[in-house]
N, C-alpha and C. Protein backbone atom coordinates (compact mmCIF):
# COMPACT_ATOMS: atom_id res chain seq x y z
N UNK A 1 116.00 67.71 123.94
CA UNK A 1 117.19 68.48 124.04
C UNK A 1 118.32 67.69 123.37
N UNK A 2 118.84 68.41 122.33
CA UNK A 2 120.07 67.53 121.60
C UNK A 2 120.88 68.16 122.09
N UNK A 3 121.96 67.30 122.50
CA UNK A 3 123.71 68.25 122.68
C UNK A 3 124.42 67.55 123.85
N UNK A 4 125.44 68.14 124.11
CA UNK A 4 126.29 67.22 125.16
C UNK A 4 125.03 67.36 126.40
N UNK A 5 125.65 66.28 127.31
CA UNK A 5 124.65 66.26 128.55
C UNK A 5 125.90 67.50 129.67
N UNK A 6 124.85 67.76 130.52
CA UNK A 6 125.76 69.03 131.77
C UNK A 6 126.79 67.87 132.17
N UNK A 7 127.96 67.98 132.21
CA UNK A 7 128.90 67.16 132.98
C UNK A 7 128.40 66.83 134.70
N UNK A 8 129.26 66.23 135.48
CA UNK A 8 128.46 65.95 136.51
C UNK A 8 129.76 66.09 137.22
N UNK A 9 130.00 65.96 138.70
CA UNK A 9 130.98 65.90 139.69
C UNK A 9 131.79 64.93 139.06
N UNK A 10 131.31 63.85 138.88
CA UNK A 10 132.62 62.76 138.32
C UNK A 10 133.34 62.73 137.04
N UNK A 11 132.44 63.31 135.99
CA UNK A 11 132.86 63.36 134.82
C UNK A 11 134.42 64.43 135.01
N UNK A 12 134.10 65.07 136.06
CA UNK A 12 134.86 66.39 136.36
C UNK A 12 136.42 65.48 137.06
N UNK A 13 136.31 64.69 137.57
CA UNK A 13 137.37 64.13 138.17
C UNK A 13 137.89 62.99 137.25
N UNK A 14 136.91 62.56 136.58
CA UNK A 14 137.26 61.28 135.38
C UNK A 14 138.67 62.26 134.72
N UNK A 15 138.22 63.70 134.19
CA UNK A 15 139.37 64.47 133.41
C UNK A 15 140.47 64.12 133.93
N UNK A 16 140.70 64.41 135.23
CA UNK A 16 141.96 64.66 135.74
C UNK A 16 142.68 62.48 135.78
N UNK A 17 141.93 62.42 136.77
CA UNK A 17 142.23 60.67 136.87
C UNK A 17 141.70 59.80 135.59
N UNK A 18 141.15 60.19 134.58
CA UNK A 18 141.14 58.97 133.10
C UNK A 18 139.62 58.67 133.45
N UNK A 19 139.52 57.99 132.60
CA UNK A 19 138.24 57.00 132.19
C UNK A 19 137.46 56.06 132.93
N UNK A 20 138.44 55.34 133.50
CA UNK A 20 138.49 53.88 134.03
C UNK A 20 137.48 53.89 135.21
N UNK A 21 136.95 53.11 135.17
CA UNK A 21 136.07 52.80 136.71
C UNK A 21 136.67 52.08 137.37
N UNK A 22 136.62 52.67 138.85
CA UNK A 22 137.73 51.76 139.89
C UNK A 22 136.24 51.62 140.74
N UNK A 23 136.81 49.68 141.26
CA UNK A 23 135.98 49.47 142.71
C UNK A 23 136.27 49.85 143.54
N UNK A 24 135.70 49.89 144.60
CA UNK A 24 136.36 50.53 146.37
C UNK A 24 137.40 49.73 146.46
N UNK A 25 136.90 48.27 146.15
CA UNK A 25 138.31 47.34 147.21
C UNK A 25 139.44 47.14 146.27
N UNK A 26 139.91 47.99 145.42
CA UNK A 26 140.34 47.79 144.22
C UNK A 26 141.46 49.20 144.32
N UNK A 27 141.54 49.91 145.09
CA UNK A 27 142.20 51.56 144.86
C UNK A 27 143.97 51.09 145.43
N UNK A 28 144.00 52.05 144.24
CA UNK A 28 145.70 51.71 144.87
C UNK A 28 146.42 52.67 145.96
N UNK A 29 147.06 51.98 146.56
CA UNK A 29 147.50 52.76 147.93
C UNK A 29 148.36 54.24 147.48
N UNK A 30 148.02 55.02 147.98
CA UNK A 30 148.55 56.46 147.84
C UNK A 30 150.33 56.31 148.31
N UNK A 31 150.70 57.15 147.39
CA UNK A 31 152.25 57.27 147.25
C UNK A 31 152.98 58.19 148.54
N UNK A 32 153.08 57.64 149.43
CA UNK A 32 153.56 58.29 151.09
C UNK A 32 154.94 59.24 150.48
N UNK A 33 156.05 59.24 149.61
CA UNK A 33 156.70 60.13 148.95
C UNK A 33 156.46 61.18 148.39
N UNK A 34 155.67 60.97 147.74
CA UNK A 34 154.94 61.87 146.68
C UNK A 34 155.31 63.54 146.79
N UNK A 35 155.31 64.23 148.71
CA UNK A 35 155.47 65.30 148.81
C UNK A 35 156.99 65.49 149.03
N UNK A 36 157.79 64.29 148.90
CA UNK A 36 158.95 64.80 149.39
C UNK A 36 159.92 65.04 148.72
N UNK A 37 160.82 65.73 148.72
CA UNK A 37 161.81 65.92 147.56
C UNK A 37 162.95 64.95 147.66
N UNK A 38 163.47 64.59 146.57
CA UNK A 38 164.97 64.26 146.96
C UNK A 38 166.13 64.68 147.71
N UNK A 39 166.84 65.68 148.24
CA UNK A 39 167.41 66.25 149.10
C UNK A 39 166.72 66.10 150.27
N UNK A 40 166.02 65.27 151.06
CA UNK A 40 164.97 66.27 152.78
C UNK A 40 166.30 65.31 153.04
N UNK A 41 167.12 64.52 153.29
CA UNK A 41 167.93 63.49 154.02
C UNK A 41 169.25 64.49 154.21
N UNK A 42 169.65 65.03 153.66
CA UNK A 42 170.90 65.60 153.14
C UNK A 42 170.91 67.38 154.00
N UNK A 43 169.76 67.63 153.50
CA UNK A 43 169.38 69.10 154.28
C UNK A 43 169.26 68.73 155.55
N UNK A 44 168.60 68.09 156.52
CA UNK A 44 168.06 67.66 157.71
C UNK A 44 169.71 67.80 158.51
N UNK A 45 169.63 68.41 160.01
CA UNK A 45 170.78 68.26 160.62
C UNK A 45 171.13 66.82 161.45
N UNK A 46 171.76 66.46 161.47
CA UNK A 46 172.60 65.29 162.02
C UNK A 46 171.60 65.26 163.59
N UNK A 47 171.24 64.24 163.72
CA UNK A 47 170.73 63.49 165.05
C UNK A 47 171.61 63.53 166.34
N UNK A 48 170.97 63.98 167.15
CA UNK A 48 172.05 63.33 168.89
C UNK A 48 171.52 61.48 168.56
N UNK A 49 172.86 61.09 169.41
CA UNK A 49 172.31 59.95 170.15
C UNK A 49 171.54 60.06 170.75
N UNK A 50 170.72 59.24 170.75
CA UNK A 50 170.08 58.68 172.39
C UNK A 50 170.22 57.76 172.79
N UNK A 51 169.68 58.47 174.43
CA UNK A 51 170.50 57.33 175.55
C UNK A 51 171.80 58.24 176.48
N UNK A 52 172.26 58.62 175.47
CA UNK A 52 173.08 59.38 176.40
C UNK A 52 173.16 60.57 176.88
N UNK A 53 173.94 60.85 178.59
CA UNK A 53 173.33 61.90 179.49
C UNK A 53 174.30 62.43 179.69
N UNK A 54 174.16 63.72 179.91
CA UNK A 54 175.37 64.50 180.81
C UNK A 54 175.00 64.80 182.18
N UNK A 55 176.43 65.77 182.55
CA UNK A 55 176.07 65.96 184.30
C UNK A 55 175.01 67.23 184.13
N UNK A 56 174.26 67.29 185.45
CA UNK A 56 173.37 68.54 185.58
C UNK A 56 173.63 68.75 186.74
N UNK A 57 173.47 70.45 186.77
CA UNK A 57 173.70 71.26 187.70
C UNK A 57 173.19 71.41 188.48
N UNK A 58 172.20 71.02 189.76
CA UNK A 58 170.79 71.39 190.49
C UNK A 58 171.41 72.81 191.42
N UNK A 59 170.41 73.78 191.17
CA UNK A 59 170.37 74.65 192.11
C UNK A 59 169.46 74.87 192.99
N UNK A 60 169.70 75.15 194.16
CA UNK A 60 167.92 75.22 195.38
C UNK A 60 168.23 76.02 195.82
N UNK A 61 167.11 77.02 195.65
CA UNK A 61 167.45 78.59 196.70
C UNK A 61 166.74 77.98 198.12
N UNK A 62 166.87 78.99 198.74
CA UNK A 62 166.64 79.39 200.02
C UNK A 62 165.20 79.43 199.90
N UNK A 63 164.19 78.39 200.80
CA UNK A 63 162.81 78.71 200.72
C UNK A 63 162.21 79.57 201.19
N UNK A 64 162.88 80.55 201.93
CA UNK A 64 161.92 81.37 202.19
C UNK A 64 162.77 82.85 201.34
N UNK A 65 163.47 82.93 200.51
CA UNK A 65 163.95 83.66 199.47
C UNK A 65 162.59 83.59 198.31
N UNK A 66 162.45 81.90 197.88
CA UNK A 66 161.93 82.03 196.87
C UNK A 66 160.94 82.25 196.81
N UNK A 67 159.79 82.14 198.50
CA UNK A 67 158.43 82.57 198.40
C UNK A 67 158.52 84.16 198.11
N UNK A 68 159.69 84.95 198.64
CA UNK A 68 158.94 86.62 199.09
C UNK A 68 159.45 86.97 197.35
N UNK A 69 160.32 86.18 196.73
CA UNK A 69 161.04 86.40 195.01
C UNK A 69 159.73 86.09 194.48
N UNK A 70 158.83 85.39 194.55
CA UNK A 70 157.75 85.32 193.77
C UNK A 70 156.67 86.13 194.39
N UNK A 71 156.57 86.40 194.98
CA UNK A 71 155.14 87.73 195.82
C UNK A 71 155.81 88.82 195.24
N UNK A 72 157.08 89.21 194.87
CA UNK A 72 157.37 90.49 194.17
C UNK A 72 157.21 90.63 192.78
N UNK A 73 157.62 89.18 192.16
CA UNK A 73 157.33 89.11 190.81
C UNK A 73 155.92 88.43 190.44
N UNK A 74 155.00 89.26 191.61
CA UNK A 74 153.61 89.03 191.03
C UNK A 74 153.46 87.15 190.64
N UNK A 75 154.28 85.96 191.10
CA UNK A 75 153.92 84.29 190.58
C UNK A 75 154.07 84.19 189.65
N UNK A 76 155.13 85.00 188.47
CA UNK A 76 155.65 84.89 187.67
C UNK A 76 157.17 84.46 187.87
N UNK A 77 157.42 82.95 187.93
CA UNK A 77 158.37 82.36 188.21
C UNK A 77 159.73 82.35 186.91
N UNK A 78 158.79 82.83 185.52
CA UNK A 78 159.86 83.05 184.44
C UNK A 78 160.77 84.14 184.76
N UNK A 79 160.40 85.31 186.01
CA UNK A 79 161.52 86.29 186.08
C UNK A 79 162.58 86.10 186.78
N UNK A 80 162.32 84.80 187.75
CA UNK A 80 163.23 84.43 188.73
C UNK A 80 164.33 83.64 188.44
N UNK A 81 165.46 83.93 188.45
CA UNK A 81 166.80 83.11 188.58
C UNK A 81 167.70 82.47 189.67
N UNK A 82 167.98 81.34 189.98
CA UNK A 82 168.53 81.02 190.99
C UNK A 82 169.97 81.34 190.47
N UNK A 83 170.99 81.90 191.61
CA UNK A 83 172.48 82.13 191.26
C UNK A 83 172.77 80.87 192.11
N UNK A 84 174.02 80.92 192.07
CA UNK A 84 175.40 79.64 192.00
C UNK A 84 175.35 79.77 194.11
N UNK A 85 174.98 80.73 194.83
CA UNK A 85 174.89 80.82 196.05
C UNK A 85 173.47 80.66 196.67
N UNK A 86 172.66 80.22 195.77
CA UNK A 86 171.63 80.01 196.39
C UNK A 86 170.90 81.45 196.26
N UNK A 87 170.88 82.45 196.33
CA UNK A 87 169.90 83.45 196.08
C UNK A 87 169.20 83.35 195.05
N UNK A 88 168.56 84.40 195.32
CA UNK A 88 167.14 84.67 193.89
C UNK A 88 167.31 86.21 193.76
N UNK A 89 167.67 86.07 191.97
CA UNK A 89 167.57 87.17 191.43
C UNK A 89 166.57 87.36 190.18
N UNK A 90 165.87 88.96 190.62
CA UNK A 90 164.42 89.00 189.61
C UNK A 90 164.36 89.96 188.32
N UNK A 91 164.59 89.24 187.57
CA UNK A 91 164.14 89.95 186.07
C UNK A 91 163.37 90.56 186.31
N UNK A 92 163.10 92.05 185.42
CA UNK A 92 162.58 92.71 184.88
C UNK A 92 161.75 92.17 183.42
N UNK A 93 161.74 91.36 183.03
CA UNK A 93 161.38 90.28 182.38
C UNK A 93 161.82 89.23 181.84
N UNK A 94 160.57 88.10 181.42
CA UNK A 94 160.90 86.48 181.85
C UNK A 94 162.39 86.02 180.94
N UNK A 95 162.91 85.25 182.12
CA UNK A 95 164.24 84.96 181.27
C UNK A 95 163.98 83.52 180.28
N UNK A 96 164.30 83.49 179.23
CA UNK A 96 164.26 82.51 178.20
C UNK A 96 165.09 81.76 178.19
C-alpha cells in the first residue's frame, strides 16, 4: 500500500498542539486565567466586611399557638409568620 498512512488519535492532536514530543514530567502547568476576561474585577459587586454584626430581632410565639399554626398548615412551617405580639399568622403560601 503506497500513500499517506490513516492518521491516528495523536497525529490528530499533534495538529492542534505542534509537533513536539512532550514527557509526562515535563508538561507545563495550565494557565488558571485563561477563562477569564479582563473586566471580572470591575463588574463583580463590592464585598461586605466581615466580622461585622448587626442587632437581630428574635421573635417566639406562643407554644401552643405554634403547634395548632402548624397542624393547620399541614408542617409546612414556610406558611407561618411570627408577628411583633407573639402570634402566628398563616399564609396561604410559603413566605420567602
Amino acid at each position: 500500500m503506497t500513500g499517506k498512512p490513516k492518521p491516528d488519535l495523536y497525529d490528530l492532536l499533534r495538529i492542534n498542539f505542534g509537533n513536539d514530543t512532550v514527557e509526562p514530567d515535563t508538561l507545563p502547568e495550565p494557565d488558571r486565567r485563561a477563562g477569564r476576561s479582563g473586566n471580572s474585577r470591575a463588574a463583580s459587586p463590592p464585598r461586605r466586611p466581615s466580622g461585622q454584626t448587626g442587632p437581630v430581632s428574635v421573635r417566639r410565639a406562643d407554644p401552643r399557638a405554634w403547634k395548632v399554626a402548624q397542624e393547620v398548615a399541614d408542617g409546612d412551617t414556610r406558611r407561618l409568620e411570627i408577628l411583633a405580639d407573639g402570634s402566628v399568622l398563616i399564609h396561604n403560601n410559603p413566605v420567602r
